[in-house]
Protein backbone atom coordinates (compact mmCIF):
# COMPACT_ATOMS: atom_id res chain seq x y z
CA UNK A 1 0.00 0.00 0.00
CA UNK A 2 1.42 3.06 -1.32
CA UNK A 3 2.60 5.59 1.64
CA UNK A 4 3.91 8.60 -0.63
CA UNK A 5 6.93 10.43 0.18
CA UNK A 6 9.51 10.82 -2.57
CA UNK A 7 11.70 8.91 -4.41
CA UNK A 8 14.58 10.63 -4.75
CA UNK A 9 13.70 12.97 -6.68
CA UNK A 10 13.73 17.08 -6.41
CA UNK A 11 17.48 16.82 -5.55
CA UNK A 12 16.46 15.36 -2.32
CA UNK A 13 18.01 12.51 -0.08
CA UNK A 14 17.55 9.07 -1.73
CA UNK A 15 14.45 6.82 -0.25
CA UNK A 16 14.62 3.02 -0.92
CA UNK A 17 11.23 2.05 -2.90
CA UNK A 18 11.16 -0.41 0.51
CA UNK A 19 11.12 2.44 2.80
CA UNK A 20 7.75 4.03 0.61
CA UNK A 21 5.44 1.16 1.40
CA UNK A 22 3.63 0.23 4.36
CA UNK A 23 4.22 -3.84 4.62
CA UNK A 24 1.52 -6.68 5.88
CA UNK A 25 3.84 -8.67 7.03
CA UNK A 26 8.21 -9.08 7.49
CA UNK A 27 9.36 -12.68 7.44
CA UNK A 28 13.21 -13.09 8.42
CA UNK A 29 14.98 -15.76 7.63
CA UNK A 30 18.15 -16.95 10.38
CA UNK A 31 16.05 -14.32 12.27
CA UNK A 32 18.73 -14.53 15.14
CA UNK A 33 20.86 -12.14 13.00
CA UNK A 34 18.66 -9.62 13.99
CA UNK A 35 19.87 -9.62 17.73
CA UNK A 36 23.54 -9.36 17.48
CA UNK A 37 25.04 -6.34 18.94
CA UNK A 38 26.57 -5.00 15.95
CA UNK A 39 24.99 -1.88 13.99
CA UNK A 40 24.39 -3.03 10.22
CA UNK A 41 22.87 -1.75 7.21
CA UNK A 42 20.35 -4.46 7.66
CA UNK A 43 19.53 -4.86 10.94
CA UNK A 44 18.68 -0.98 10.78
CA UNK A 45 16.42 -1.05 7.54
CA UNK A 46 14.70 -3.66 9.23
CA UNK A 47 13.98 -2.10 11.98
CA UNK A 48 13.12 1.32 10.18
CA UNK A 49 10.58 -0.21 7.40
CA UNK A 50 6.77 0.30 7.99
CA UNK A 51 5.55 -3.05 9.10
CA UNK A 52 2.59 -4.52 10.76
CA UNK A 53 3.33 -7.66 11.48
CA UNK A 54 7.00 -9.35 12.11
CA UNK A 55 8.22 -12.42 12.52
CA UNK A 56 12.24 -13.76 12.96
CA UNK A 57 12.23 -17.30 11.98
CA UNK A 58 15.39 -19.16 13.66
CA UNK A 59 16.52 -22.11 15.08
CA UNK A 60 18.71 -20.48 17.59
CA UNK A 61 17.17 -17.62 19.17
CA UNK A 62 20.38 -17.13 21.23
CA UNK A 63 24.21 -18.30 21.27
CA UNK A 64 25.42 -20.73 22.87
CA UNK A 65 27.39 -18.18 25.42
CA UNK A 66 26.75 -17.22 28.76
CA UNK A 67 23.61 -15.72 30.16
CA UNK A 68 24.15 -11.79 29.98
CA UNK A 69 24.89 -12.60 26.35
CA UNK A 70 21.92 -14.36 25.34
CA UNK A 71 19.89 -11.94 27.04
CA UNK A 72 21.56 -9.28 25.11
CA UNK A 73 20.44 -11.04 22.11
CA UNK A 74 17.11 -11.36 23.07
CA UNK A 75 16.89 -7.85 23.73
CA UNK A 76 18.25 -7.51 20.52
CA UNK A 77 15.50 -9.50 19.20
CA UNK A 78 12.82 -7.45 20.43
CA UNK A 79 14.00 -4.32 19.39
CA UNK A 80 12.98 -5.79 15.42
CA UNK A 81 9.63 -7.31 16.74
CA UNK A 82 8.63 -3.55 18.00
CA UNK A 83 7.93 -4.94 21.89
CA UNK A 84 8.03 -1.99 24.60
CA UNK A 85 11.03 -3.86 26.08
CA UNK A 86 13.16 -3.14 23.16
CA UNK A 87 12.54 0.10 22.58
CA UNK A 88 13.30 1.16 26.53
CA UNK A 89 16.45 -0.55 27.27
CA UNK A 90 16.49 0.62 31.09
CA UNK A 91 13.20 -1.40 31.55
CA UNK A 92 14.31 -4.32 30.67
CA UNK A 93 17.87 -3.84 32.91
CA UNK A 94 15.25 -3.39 35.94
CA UNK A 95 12.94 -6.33 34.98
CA UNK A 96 15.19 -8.97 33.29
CA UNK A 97 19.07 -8.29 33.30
CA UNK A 98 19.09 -7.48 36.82
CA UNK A 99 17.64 -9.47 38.41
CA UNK A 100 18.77 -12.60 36.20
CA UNK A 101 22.22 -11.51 37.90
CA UNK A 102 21.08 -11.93 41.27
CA UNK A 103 19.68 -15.29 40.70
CA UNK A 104 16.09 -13.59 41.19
CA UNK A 105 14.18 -16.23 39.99
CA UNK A 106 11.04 -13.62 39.42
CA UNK A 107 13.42 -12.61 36.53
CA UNK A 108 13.21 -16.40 34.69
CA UNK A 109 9.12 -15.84 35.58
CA UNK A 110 8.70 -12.78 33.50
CA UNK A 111 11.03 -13.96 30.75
CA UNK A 112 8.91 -17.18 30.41
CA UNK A 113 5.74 -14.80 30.19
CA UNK A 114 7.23 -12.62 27.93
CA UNK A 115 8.49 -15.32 25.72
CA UNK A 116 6.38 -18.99 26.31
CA UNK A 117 3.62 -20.19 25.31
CA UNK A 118 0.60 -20.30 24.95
CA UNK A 119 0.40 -16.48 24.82
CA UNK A 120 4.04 -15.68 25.15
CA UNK A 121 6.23 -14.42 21.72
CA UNK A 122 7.85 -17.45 20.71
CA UNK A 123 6.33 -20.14 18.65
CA UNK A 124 7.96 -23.48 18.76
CA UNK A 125 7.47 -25.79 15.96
CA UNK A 126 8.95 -29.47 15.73
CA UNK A 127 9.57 -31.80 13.33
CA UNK A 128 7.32 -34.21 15.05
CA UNK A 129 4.29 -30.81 15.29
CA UNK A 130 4.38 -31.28 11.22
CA UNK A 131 1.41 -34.23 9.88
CA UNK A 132 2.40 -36.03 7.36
CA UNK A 133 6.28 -35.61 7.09
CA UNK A 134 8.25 -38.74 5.77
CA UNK A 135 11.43 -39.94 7.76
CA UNK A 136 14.41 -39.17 5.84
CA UNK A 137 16.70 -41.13 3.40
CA UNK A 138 20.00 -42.06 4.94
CA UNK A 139 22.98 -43.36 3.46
CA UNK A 140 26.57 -43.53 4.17
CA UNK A 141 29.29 -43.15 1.01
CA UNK A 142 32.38 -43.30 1.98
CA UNK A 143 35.16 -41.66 -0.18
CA UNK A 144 38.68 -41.96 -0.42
CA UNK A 145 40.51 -39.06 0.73
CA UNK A 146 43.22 -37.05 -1.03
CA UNK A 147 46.88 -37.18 -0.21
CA UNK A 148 46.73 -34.10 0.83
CA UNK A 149 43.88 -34.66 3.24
CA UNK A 150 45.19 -38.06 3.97
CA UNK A 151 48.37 -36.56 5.73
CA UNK A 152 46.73 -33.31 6.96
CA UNK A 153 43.92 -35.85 8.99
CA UNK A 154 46.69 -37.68 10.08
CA UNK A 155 48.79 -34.85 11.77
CA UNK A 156 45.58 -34.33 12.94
CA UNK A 157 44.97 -37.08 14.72
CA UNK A 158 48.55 -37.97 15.90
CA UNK A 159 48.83 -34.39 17.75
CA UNK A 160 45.39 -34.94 19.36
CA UNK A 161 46.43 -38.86 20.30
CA UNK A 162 49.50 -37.88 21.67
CA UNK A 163 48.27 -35.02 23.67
CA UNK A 164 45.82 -37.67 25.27
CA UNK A 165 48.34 -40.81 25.91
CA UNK A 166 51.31 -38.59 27.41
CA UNK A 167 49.09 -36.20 29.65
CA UNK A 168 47.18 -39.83 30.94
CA UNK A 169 50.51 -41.35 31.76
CA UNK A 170 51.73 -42.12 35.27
CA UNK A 171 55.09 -39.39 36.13
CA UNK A 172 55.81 -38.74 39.54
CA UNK A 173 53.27 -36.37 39.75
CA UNK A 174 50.37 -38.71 38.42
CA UNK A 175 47.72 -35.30 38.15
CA UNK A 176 50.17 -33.24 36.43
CA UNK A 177 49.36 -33.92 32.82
CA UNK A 178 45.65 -32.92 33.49
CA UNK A 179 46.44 -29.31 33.07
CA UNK A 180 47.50 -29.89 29.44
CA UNK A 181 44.89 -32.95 28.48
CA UNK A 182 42.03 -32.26 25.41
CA UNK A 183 39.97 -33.79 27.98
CA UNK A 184 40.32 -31.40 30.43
CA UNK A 185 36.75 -28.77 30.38
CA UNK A 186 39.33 -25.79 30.82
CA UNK A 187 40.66 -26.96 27.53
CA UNK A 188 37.54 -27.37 25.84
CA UNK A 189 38.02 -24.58 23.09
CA UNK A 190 41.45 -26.17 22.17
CA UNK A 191 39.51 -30.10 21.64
CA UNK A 192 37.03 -28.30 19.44
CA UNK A 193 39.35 -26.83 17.11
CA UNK A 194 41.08 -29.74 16.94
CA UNK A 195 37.68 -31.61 15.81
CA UNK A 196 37.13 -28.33 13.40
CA UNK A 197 40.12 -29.20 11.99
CA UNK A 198 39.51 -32.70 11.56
CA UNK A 199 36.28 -32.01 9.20
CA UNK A 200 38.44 -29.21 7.34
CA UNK A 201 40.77 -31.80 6.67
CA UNK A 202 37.79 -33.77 5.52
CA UNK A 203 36.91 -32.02 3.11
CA UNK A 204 40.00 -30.34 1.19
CA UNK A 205 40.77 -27.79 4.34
CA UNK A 206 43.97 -27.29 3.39
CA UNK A 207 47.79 -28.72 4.07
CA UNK A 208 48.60 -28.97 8.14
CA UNK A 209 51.86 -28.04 8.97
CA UNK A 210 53.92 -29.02 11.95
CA UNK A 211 56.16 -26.03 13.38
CA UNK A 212 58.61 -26.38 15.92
CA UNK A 213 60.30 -23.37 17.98
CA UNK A 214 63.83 -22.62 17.74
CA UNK A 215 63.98 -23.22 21.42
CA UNK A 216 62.03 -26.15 21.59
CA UNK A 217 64.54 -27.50 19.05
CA UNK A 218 67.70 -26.49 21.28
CA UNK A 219 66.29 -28.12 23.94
CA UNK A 220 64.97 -31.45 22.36
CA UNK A 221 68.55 -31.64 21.49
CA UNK A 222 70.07 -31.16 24.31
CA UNK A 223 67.93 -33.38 26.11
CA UNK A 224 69.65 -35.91 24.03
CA UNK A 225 73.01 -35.75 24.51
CA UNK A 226 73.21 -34.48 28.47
CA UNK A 227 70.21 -36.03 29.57
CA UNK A 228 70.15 -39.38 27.70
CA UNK A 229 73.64 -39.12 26.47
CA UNK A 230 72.70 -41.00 22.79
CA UNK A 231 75.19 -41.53 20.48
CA UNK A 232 76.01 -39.30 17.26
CA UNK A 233 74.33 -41.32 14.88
CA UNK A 234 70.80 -41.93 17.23
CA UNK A 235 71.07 -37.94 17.52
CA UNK A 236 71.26 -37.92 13.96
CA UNK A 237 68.27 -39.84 13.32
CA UNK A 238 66.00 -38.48 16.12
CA UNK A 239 67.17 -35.05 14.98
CA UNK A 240 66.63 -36.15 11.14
CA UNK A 241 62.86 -36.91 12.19
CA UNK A 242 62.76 -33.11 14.16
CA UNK A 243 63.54 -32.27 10.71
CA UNK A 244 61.40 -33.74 8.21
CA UNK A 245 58.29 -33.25 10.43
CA UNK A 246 58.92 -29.45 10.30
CA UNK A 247 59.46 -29.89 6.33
CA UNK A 248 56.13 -31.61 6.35
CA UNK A 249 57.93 -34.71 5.44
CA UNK A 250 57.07 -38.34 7.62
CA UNK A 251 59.04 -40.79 9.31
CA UNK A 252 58.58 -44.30 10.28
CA UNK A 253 57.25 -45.76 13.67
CA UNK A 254 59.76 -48.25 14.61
CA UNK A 255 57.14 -50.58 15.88
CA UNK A 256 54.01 -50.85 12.94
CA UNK A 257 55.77 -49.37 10.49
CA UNK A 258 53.34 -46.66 9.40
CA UNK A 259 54.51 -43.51 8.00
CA UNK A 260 53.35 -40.22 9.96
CA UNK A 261 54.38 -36.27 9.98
CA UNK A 262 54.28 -36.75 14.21
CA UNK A 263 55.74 -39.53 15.99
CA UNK A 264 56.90 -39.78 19.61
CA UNK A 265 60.80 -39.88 20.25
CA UNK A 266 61.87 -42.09 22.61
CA UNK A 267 64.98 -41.42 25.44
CA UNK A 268 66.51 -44.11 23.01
CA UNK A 269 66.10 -42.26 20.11
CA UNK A 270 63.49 -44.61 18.61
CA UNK A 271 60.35 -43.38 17.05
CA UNK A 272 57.15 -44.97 18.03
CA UNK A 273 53.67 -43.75 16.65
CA UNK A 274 51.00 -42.62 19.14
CA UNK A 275 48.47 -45.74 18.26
CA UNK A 276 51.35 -47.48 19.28
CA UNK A 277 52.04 -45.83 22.64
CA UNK A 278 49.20 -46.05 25.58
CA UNK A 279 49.39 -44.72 28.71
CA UNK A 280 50.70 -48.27 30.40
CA UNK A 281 53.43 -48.07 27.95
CA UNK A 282 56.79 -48.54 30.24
CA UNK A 283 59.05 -48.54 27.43
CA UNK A 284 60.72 -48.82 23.72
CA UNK A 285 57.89 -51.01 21.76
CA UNK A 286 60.97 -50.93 18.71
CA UNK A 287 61.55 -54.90 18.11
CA UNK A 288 65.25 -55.53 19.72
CA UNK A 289 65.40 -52.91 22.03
CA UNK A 290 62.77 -52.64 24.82
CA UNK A 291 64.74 -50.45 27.17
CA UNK A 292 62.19 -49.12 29.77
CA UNK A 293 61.95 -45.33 29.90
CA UNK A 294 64.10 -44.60 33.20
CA UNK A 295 65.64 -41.60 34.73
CA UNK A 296 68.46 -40.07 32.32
CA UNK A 297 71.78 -40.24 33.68
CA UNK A 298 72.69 -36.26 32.96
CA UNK A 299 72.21 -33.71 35.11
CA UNK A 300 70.12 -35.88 38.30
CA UNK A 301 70.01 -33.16 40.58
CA UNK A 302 67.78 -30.90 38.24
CA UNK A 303 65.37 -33.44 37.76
CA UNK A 304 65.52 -35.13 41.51
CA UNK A 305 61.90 -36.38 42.57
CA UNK A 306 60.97 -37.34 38.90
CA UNK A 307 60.72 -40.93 36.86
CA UNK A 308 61.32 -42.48 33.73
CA UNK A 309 57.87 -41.75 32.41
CA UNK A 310 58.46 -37.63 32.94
CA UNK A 311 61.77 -38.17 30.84
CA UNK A 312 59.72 -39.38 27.91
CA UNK A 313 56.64 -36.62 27.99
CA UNK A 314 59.50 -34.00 28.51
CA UNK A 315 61.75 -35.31 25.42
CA UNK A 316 58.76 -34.52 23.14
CA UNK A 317 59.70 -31.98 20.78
CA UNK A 318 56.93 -29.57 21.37
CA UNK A 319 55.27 -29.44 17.60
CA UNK A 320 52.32 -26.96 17.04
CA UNK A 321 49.92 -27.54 13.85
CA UNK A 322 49.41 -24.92 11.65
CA UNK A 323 47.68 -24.68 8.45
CA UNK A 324 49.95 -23.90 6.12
CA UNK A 325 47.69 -21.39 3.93
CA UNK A 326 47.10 -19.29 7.14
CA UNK A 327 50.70 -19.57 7.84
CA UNK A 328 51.09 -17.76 3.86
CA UNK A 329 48.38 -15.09 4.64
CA UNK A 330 49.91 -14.03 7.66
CA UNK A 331 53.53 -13.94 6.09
CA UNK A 332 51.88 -11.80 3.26
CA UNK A 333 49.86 -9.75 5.52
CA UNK A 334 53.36 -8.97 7.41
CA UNK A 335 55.06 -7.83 4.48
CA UNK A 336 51.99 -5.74 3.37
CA UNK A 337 52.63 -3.88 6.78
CA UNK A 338 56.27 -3.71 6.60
CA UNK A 339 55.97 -1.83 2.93
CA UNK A 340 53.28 0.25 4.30
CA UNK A 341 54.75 1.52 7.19
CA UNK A 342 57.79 1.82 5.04
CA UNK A 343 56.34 3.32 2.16
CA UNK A 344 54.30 6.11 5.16
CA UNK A 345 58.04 6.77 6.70
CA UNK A 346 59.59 8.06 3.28
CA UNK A 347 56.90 9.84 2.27
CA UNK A 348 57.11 11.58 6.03
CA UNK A 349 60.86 12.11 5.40
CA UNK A 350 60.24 13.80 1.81
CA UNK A 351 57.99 16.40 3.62
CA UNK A 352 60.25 17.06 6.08
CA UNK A 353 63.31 17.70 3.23
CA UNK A 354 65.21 14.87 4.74
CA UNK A 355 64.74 11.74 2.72
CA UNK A 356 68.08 9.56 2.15
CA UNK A 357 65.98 7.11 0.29
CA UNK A 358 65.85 7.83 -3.55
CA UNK A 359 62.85 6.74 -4.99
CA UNK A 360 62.81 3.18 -7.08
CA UNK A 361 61.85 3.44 -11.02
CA UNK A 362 61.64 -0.04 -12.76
CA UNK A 363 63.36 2.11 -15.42
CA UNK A 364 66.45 3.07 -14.18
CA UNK A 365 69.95 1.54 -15.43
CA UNK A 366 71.79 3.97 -14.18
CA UNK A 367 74.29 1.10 -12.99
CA UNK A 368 75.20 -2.62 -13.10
CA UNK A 369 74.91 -3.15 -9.07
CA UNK A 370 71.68 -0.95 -9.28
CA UNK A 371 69.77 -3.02 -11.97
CA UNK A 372 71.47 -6.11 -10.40
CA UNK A 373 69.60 -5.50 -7.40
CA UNK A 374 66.18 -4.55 -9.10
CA UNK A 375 66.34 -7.68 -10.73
CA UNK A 376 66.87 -9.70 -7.71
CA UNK A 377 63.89 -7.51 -6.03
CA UNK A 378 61.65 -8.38 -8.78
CA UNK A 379 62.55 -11.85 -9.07
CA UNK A 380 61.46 -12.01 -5.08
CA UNK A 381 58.31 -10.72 -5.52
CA UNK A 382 57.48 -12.98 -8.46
CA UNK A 383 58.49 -16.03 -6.48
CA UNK A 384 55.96 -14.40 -3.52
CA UNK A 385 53.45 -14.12 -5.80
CA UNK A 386 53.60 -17.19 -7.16
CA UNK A 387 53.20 -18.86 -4.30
């Protein structure tokens, strides 16, 4: 039904057609959108349009966060829908937010009036509430996974295995590894990622890469040779493995034979693969050896009061997974600063008289050690943007 007002015309503001009609009815899809604290285009122009009747159509009213949140959101909510509460925010601090935060449980009474049934704002439908609907066709297909995704799930998997066998293992202090376990609710956000990942490596997510710190490195090392006192050629080849995992290259478990980015390194200097290793393991599973992990003989005063099985979780080189294509964003996103900030600095030191940095031209010769070095630069950035 036509409202009038103008449509832009007369060298007036612009008016969306939308905004020039009075509607019956405003149906929004994922209607919990409309509740999030952020200002948008949308969320205002729905708000704004001439509606009698509205309706936000979601599956989630709220998210799954803590209770001031979700009431936020709700709030949010009824600001679109037009209720009184949305429209005087200090109301509905006195009535609902409040008193929610002092465990008032009036507070859950007038929410559930405001909101329940059979009068209330909220209208719940089920599948079960619809006549008629047919149970769904199931099937499971199983496909065979890419390389890629092949080694990425298994990096995967190893880093989430071995997190779980050497935090459950007995050391001297048999509660210590709790802190650091996936299964540990404090750590909760760290186990889902690891399941995000999981699915992402599923489904084409990407390559996982295993990076290792300089110091961790240093130490693993030295760990080696003054703790466990190995010989040159077992430093070699636990050193070796060190290396190819943070090439993205695998090694061998010494026991099954499988080939894996992430393995666990043994005082020995073996190389055992977490589906190997459980957390009754007392020692090298490697065919031939079967030396029990027990206290190093280096340095026995700094780790007095410890046992065999803390030398093993300690040896551990201390890998983090990364995917590799966030790994190329943020190198690119770093060098996009760096030239930036560079690029802001001369053009300071021009205005200021001072520059001591001539400006580059892709046409200048005006020497051999000059072009030699535009060359090189160019060749750089081609090889960056290749990749």
């Amino acid at each position: 039904r036509g409202s009038g007002g103008g449509g832009g015309g007369g060298g007036g503001p612009y008016v969306s057609p939308l905004m020039q009609l009075s509607w019956l009815r405003m149906v929004v899809d994922e209607g919990h959108s409309l509740g999030a604290l952020a200002i948008t285009d949308a969320n205002n122009m729905a708000r704004a349009m001439s509606v009698e009747r509205r309706i936000a159509m979601t599956g989630t009213p709220t998210k799954n966060s803590t209770c001031s949140e979700a009431l936020k959101n709700i709030h949010g909510l009824l600001g679109f829908l037009q209720h009184e509460y949305g429209a005087n925010p200090t109301q509905w601090r006195k009535d609902i937010t409040q008193p929610f935060g002092q465990r008032d449980p009036r507070a859950l009474e007038r929410l559930s009036a405001l909101l329940g049934l059979p009068n209330g704002l909220m209208i719940r439908h089920r599948k079960a509430d619809v006549p008629g609907l047919e149970d769904p066709i199931r099937r499971t297909v199983y496909l065979t996974m890419s390389e890629k995704e092949r080694g990425s799930y298994n990096a995967i998997l190893s880093f989430a295995r071995a997190n779980l066998v050497l935090t459950a293992m007995a050391g001297a202090d048999v509660a210590a590894g709790w802190d650091e376990s996936l299964l540990n609710p404090k750590n909760r956000k760290a186990a889902a990622e690891n399941v995000r990942n999981l699915r992402l490596a599923c489904s084409g997510g990407g390559t996982m890469h295993p990076t290792i710190s300089s110091h961790n490195y240093a130490e693993t090392r030295e760990l080696l040779v003054t703790r466990h006192q190995v010989t040159e050629e077992k430093l070699e080849t636990a050193m070796g493995f060190v290396n190819r995992a943070a090439n993205g290259q695998t090694s061998t478990c010494g026991a099954c034979g499988i080939e894996l980015q992430l393995l666990l390194l043994t005082p020995c200097a073996h190389l055992l693969c977490p589906e190997c290793v459980s957390p009754r393991t007392a020692g090298c599973l490697v065919p031939g050896c079967g030396r029990r992990f027990e206290l190093g003989r280096g340095n026995s005063s700094k780790y007095e009061g410890h046992n065999g099985i803390d030398d093993f979780v300690w040896l551990q080189p201390g890998f983090d997974l990364r995917w590799r294509e966030a790994m190329q964003e943020e190198e690119a996103g770093a060098v996009a600063t760096a030239l930036y900030r560079k690029q802001q600095e001369e053009m300071a030191a021009l205005k200021r008289g001072k520059s001591m940095i001539k400006p580059f031209s892709p046409y200048s010769s005006s020497s051999s050690s000059s072009s030699s070095s535009s060359s090189s630069s160019s060749s750089s950035w081609a090889s960056s943007d290749d990749k």
